[in-house]
Protein backbone atom coordinates (compact mmCIF):
# COMPACT_ATOMS: atom_id res chain seq x y z
CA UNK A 1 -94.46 -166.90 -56.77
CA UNK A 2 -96.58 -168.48 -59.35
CA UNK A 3 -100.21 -169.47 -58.26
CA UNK A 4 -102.91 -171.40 -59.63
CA UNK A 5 -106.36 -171.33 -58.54
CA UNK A 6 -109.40 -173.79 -59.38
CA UNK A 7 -112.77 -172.78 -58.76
CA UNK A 8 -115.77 -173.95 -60.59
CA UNK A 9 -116.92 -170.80 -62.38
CA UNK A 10 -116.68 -167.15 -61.70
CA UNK A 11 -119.81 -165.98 -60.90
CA UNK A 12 -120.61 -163.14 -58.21
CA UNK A 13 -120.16 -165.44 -54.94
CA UNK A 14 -117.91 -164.73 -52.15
CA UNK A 15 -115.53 -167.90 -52.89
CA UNK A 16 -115.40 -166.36 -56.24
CA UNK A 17 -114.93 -162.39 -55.37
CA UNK A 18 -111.77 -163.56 -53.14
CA UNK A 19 -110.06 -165.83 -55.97
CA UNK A 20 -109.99 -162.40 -57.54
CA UNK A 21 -108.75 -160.55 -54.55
CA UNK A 22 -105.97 -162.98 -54.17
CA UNK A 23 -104.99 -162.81 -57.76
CA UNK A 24 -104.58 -159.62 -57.55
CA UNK A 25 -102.52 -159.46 -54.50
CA UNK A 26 -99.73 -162.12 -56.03
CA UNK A 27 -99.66 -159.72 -59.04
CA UNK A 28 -99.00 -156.58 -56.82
CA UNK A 29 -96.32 -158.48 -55.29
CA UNK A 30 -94.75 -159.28 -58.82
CA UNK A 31 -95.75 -163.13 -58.71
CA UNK A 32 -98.09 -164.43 -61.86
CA UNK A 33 -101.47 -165.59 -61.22
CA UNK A 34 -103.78 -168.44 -62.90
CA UNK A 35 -107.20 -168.89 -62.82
CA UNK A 36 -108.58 -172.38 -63.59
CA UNK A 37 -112.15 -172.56 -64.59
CA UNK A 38 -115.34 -172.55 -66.21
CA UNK A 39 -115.57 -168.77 -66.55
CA UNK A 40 -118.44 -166.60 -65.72
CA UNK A 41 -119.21 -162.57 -65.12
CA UNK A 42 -116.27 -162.41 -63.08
CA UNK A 43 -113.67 -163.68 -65.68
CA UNK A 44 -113.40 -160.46 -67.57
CA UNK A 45 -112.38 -158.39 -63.96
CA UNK A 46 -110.14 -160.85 -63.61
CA UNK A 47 -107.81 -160.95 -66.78
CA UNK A 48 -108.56 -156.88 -67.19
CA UNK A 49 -106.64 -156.99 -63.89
CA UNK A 50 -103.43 -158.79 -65.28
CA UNK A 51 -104.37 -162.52 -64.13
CA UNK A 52 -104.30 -165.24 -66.52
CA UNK A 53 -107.45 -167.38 -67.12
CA UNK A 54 -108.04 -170.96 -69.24
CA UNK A 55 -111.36 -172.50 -69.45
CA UNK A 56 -111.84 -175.91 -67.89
CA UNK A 57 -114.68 -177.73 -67.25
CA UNK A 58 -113.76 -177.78 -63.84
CA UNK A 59 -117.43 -177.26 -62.66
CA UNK A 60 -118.63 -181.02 -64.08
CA UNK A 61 -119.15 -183.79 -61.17
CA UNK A 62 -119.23 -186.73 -63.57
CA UNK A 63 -116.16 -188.76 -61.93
CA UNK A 64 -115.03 -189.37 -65.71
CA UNK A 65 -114.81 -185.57 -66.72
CA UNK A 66 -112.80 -185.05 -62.82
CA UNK A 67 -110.70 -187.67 -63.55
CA UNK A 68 -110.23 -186.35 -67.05
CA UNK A 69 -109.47 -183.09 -65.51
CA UNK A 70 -106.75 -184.47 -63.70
CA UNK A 71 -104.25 -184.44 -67.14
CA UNK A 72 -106.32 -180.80 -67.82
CA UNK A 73 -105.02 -179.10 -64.81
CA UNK A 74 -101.22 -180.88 -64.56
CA UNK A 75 -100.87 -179.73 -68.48
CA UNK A 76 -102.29 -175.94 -67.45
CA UNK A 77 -99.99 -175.88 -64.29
CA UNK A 78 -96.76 -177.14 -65.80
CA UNK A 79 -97.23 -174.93 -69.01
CA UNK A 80 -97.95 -171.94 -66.54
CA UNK A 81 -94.46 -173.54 -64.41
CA UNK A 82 -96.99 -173.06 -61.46
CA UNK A 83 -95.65 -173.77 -57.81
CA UNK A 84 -98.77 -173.65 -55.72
CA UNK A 85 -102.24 -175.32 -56.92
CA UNK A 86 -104.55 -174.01 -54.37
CA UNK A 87 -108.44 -175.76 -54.96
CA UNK A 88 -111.59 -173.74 -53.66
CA UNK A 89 -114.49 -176.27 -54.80
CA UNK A 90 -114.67 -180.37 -54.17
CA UNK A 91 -115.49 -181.54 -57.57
CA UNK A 92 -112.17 -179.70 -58.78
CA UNK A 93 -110.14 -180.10 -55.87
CA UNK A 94 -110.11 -183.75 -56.32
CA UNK A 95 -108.90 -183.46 -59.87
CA UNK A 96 -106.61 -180.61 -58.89
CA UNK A 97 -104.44 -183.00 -56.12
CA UNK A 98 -103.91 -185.80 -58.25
CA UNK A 99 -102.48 -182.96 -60.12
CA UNK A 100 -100.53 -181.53 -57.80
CA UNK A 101 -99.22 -184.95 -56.91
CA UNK A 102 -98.39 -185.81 -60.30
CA UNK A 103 -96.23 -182.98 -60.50
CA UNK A 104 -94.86 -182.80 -57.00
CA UNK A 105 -96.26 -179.34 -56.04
CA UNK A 106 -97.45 -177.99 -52.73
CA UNK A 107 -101.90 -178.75 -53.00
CA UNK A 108 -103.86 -176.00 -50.85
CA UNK A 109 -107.24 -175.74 -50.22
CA UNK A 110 -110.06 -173.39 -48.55
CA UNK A 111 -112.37 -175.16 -47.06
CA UNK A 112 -115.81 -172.40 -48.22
CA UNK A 113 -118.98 -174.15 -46.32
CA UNK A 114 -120.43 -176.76 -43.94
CA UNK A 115 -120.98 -179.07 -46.63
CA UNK A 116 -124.22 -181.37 -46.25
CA UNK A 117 -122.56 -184.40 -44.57
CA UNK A 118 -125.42 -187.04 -43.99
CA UNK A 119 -124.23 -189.63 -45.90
CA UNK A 120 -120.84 -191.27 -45.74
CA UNK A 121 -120.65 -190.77 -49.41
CA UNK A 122 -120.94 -187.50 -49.07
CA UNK A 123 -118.38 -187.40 -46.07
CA UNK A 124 -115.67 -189.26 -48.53
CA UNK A 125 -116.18 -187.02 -51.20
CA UNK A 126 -116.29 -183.44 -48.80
CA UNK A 127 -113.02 -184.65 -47.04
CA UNK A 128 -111.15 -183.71 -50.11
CA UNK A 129 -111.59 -180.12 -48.86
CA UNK A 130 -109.65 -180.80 -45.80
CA UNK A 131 -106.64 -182.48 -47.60
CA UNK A 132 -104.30 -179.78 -48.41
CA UNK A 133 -101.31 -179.58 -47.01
CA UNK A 134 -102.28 -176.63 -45.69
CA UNK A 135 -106.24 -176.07 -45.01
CA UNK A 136 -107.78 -172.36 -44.85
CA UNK A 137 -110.95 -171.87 -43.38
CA UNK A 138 -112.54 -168.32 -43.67
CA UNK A 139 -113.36 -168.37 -40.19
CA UNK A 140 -113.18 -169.83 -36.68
CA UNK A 141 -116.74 -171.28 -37.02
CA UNK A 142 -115.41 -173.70 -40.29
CA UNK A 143 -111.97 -174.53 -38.71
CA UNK A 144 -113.93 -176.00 -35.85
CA UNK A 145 -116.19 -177.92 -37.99
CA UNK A 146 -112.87 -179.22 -39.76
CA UNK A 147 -111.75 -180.40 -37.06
CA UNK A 148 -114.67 -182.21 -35.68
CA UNK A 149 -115.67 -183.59 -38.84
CA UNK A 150 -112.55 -184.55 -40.45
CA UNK A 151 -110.34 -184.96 -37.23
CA UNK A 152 -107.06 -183.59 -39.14
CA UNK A 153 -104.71 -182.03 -37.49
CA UNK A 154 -105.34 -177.85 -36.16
CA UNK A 155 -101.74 -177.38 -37.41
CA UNK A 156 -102.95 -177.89 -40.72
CA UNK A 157 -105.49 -175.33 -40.40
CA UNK A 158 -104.93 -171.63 -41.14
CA UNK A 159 -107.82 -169.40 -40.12
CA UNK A 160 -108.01 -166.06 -43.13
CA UNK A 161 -111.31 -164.17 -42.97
CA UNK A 162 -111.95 -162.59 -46.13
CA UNK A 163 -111.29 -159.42 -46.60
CA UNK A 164 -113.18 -156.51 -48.06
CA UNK A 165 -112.13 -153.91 -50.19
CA UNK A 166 -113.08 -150.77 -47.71
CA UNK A 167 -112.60 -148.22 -49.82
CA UNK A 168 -115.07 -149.61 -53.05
CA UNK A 169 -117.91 -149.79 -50.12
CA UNK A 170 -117.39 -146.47 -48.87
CA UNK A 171 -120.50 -144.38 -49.36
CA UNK A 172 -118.07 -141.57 -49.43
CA UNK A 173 -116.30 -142.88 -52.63
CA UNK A 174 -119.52 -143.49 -54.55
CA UNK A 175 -120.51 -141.14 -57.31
CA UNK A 176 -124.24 -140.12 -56.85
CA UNK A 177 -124.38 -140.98 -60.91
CA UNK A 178 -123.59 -144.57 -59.98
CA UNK A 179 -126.57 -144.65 -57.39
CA UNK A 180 -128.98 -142.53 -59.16
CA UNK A 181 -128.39 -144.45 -62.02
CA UNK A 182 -129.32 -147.94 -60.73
CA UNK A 183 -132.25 -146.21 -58.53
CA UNK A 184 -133.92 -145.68 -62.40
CA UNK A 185 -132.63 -148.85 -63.53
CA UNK A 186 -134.28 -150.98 -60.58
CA UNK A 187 -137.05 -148.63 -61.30
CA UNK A 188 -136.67 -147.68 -56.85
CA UNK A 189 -139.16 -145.40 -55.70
CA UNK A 190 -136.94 -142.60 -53.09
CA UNK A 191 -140.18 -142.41 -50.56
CA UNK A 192 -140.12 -146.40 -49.49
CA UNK A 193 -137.20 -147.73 -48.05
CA UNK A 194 -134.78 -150.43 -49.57
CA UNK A 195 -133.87 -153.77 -48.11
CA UNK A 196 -131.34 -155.30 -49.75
CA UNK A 197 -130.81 -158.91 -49.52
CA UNK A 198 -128.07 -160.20 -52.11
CA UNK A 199 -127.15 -164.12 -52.83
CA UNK A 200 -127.42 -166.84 -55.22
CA UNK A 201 -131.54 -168.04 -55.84
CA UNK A 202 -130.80 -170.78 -53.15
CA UNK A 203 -133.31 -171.98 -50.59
CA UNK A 204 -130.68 -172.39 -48.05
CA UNK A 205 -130.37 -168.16 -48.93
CA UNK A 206 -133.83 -167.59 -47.09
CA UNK A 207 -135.61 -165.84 -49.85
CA UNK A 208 -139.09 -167.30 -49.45
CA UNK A 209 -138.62 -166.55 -45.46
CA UNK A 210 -137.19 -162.78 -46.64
CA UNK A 211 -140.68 -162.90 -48.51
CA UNK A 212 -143.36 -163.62 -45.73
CA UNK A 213 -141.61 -161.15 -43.34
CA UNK A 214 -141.88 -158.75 -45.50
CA UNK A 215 -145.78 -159.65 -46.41
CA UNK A 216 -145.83 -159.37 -42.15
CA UNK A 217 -144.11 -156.14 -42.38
CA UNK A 218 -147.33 -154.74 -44.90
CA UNK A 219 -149.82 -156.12 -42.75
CA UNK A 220 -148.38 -154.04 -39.68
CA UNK A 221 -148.77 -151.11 -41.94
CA UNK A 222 -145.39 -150.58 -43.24
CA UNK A 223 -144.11 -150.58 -46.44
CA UNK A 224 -140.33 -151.23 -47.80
CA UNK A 225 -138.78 -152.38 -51.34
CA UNK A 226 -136.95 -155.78 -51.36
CA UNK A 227 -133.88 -156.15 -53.75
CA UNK A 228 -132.71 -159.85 -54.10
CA UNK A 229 -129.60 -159.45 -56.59
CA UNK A 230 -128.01 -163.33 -57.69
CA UNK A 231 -128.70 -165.63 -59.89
CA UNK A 232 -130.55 -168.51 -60.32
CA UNK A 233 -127.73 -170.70 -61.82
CA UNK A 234 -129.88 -173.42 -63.22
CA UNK A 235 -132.30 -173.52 -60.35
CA UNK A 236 -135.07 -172.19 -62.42
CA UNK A 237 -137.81 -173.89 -59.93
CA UNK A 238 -136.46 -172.43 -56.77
CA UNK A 239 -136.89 -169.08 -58.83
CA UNK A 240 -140.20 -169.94 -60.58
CA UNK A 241 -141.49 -170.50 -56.84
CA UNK A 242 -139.98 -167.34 -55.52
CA UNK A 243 -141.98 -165.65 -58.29
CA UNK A 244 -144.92 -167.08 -57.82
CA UNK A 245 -144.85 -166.37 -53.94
CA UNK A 246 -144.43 -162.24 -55.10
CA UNK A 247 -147.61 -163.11 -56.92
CA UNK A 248 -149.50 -164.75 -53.76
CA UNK A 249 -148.31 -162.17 -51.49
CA UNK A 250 -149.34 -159.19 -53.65
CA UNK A 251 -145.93 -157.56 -53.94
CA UNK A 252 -145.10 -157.70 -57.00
CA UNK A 253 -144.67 -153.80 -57.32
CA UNK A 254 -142.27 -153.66 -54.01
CA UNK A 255 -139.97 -156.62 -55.03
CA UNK A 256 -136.95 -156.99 -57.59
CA UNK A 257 -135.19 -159.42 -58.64
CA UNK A 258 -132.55 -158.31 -61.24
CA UNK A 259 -130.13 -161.64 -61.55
CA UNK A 260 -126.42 -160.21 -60.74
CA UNK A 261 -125.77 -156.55 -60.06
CA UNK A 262 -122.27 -155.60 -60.97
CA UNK A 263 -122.17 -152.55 -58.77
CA UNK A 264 -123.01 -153.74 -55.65
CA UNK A 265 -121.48 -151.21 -53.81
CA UNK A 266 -124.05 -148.37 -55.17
CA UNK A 267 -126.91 -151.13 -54.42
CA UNK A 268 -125.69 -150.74 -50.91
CA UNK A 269 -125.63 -147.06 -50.94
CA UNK A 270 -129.02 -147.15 -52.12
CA UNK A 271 -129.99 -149.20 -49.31
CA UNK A 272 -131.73 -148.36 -45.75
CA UNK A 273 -130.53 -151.92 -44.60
CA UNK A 274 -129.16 -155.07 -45.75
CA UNK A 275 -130.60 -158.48 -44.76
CA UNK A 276 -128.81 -161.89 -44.67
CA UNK A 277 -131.98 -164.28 -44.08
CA UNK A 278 -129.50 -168.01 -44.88
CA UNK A 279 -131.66 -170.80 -43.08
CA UNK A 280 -128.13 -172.96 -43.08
CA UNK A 281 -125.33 -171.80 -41.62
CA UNK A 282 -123.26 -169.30 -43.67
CA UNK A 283 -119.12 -170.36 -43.79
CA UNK A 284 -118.35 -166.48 -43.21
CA UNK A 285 -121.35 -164.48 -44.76
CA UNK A 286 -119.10 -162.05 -47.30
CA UNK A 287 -122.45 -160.09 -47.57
CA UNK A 288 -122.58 -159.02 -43.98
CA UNK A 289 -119.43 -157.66 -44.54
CA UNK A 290 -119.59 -155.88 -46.90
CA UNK A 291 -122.50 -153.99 -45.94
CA UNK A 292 -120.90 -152.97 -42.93
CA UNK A 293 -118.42 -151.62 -45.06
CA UNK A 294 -120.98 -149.42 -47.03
CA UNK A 295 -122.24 -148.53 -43.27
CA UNK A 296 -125.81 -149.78 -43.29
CA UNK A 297 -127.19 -151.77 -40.19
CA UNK A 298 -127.34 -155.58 -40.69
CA UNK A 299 -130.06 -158.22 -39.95
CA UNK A 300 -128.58 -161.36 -40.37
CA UNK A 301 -129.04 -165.40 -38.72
CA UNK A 302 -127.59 -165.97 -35.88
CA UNK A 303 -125.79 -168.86 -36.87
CA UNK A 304 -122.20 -169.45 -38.69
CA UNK A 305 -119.57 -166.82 -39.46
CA UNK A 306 -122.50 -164.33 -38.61
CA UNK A 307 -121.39 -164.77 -35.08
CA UNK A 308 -118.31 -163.45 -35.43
CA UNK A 309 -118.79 -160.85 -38.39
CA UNK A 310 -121.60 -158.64 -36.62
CA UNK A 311 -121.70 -157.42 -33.28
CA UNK A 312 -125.70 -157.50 -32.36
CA UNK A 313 -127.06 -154.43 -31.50
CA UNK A 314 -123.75 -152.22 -32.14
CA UNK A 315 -123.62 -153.09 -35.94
CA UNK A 316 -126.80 -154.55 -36.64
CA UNK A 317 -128.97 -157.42 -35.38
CA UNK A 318 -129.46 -161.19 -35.01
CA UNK A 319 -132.29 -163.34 -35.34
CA UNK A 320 -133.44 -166.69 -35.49
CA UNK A 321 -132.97 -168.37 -38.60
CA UNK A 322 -136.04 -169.46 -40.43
CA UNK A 323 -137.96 -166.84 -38.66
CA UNK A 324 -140.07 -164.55 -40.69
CA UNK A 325 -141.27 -162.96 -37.62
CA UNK A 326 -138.31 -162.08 -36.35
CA UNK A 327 -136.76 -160.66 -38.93
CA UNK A 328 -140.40 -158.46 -39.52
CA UNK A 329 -139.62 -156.93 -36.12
CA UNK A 330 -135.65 -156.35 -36.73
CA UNK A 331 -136.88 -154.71 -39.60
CA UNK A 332 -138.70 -152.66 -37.77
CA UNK A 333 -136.63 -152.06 -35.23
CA UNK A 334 -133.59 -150.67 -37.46
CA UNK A 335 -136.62 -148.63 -39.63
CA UNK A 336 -137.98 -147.06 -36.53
CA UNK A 337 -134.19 -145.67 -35.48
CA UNK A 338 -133.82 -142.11 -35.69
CA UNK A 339 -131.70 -141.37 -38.42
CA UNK A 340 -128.50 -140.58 -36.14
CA UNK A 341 -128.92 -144.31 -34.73
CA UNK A 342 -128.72 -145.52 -37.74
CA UNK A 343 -126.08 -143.27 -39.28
CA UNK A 344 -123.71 -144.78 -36.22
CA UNK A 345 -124.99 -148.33 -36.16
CA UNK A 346 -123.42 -147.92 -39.88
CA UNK A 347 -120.04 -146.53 -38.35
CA UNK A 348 -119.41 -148.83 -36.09
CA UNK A 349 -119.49 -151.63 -38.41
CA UNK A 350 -117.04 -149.79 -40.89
CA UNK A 351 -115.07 -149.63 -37.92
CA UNK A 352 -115.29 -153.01 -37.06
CA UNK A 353 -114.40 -154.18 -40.63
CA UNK A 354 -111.93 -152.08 -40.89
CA UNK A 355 -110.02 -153.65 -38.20
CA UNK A 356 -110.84 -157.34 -38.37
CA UNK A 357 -112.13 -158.01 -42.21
CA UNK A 358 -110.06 -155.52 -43.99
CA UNK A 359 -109.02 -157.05 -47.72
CA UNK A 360 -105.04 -156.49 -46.77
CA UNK A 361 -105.06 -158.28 -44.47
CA UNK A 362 -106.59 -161.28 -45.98
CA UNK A 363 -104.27 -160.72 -49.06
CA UNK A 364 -101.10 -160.87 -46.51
CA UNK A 365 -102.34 -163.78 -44.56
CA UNK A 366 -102.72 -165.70 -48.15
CA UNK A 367 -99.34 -164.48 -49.29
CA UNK A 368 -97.81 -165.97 -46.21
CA UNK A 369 -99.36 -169.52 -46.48
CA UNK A 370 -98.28 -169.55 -49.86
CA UNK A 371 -94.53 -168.42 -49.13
CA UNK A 372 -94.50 -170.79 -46.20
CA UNK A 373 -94.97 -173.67 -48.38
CA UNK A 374 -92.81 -172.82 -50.67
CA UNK A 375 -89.97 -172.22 -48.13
């Protein structure tokens, strides 16, 4: 099978970490994989690993440069002899079924958020998302807001968690080099503990909220480090404000914010816990996952995919979202475990990865939609 895949840029985002997965996947099963887009830190992973990449401006809203796109993409596919264009963003997906049309081919799309749907603008141009011929959603929570929002059809609808690549988050399979290492880089002192909270610099991420619990958790007379890897990607306000809130706060010399780690998986290792603080609801919430798949206890919003990725109080804990108190005491909480607790809280999510978000599976699932249209 030849795929192509549109996504606005590669940067270090879930939507953007499985478009690599799935690349990889056709190329183990001797198909040929294309990547349509922008580019970003990801692109490099992605053609050292035997996919094909072209740079489009497949990020751009202006209607003229989509519609412009349209020709991009039906040139790309046809000179790639593509069978499958399979869209991940709205901007691009619109350009990428005209294309698709155009040339007769089989149009897919996952469908990777809520989408802010206020507006019937908005509602017209987020409905592209659920016009594939076949429509994935990365979990039950988005194929019933498909449904309800766009009314299509649940046939059309294929349910694929992502996966996660269980070994790479193993603690076990982690060089202490790789840890130590980025312990002296992020300048981590080994007698605090670590919170880890990774995403793009988003206020719909809950970093501000991440930032008053942890003032709370100081002025109960505790003390942690906060890691917020991800990019600001142009919002260089949201960013100047989280800054300047370090600054109010006084915690400047417990906080870090190092733009996009690359090794995530020794970040993890480093960590005591991992924190998912979103104050919208999260399509799936890749970063739950995967550290549950390095074994550390989550804290994460009880809203969205969340629901269905941890199990509270086995492998980790739920709070209200927009709560800076609550989270404070899950901190807490998990801190105040004895070490044992803690050590299985991290087991049993690996476990429960393992058997319902492993990266196989996800891969297989894919594979299947794809041969199913072609059929």
């Amino acid at each position: 099978m030849r795929i192509v895949q549109i996504i606005p840029r590669l940067e270090a985002g879930g939507a953007e970490r499985t478009t690599l997965d799935v690349s990889n996947a056709i190329l183990a099963a001797g198909g040929s994989s294309l990547v349509l887009s922008r580019g970003g830190p990801l692109t490099h992973e992605l053609t050292q690993d035997g996919g094909e990449f072209l740079s489009l401006a497949v990020d751009r809203k202006n209607p003229l440069i989509i519609w412009q796109n349209i020709t991009a993409i039906a040139k790309a596919t046809a000179d790639f002899e593509g069978q499958i264009l399979h869209a991940r963003s709205r901007a691009p997906a619109w350009s990428a079924r005209a294309a698709a049309q155009k040339l007769g081919l089989p149009f897919v799309t996952t469908y990777h958020g809520t989408y802010d749907s206020r507006f019937l603008l908005k509602r017209k141009y987020n409905s592209i998302m659920a016009s594939g011929d076949l429509v994935i959603a990365n979990s039950k929570f988005i194929a019933r807001h498909i449904e309800q929002t766009h009314g299509i059809n649940a046939n059309r609808i294929r349910v694929i968690a992502r996966g996660i690549d269980m070994h790479g988050f193993d603690p076990a399979h982690i060089k202490p080099a790789r840890t130590i290492g980025l312990q002296q880089q992020l300048e981590l002192s080994a007698k605090i503990p670590v919170i880890v909270m990774p995403g793009r610099l988003t206020r719909r991420k809950g970093q501000l909220i991440m930032l008053d619990a942890l003032a709370q958790l100081f002025k109960n007379g505790r003390k942690a480090q906060l890691v917020l890897p991800g990019n600001a990607n142009g919002r260089d306000d949201y960013a100047s404000q989280i800054n300047r809130k370090i600054e109010q706060l006084g915690l400047q010399q417990y906080v870090r914010l190092p733009g996009h780690i690359p090794d995530m998986a020794a970040l993890y290792a480093l960590a005591d816990l991992v924190i998912c603080a979103s104050v919208e609801p999260e399509a799936f919430g890749r970063v739950a996952v995967e550290a549950q798949a390095a074994a550390k206890p989550v804290i994460a919003t009880a809203h969205g995919g969340a629901l269905e990725t941890i199990e509270p109080g086995i492998s980790g804990l739920l709070v209200t979202p927009g709560d800076a108190t609550a989270i404070t005491e899950a901190i807490t909480e998990i801190l105040d475990m004895p070490a044992e607790t803690r050590e299985k809280c991290g087991r049993n999510g690996q476990a429960r990865v393992q058997k319902l978000f492993s990266l196989p599976a996800m891969c297989r699932s894919t594979l299947q939609l794809y041969a199913e249209l072609l059929r």
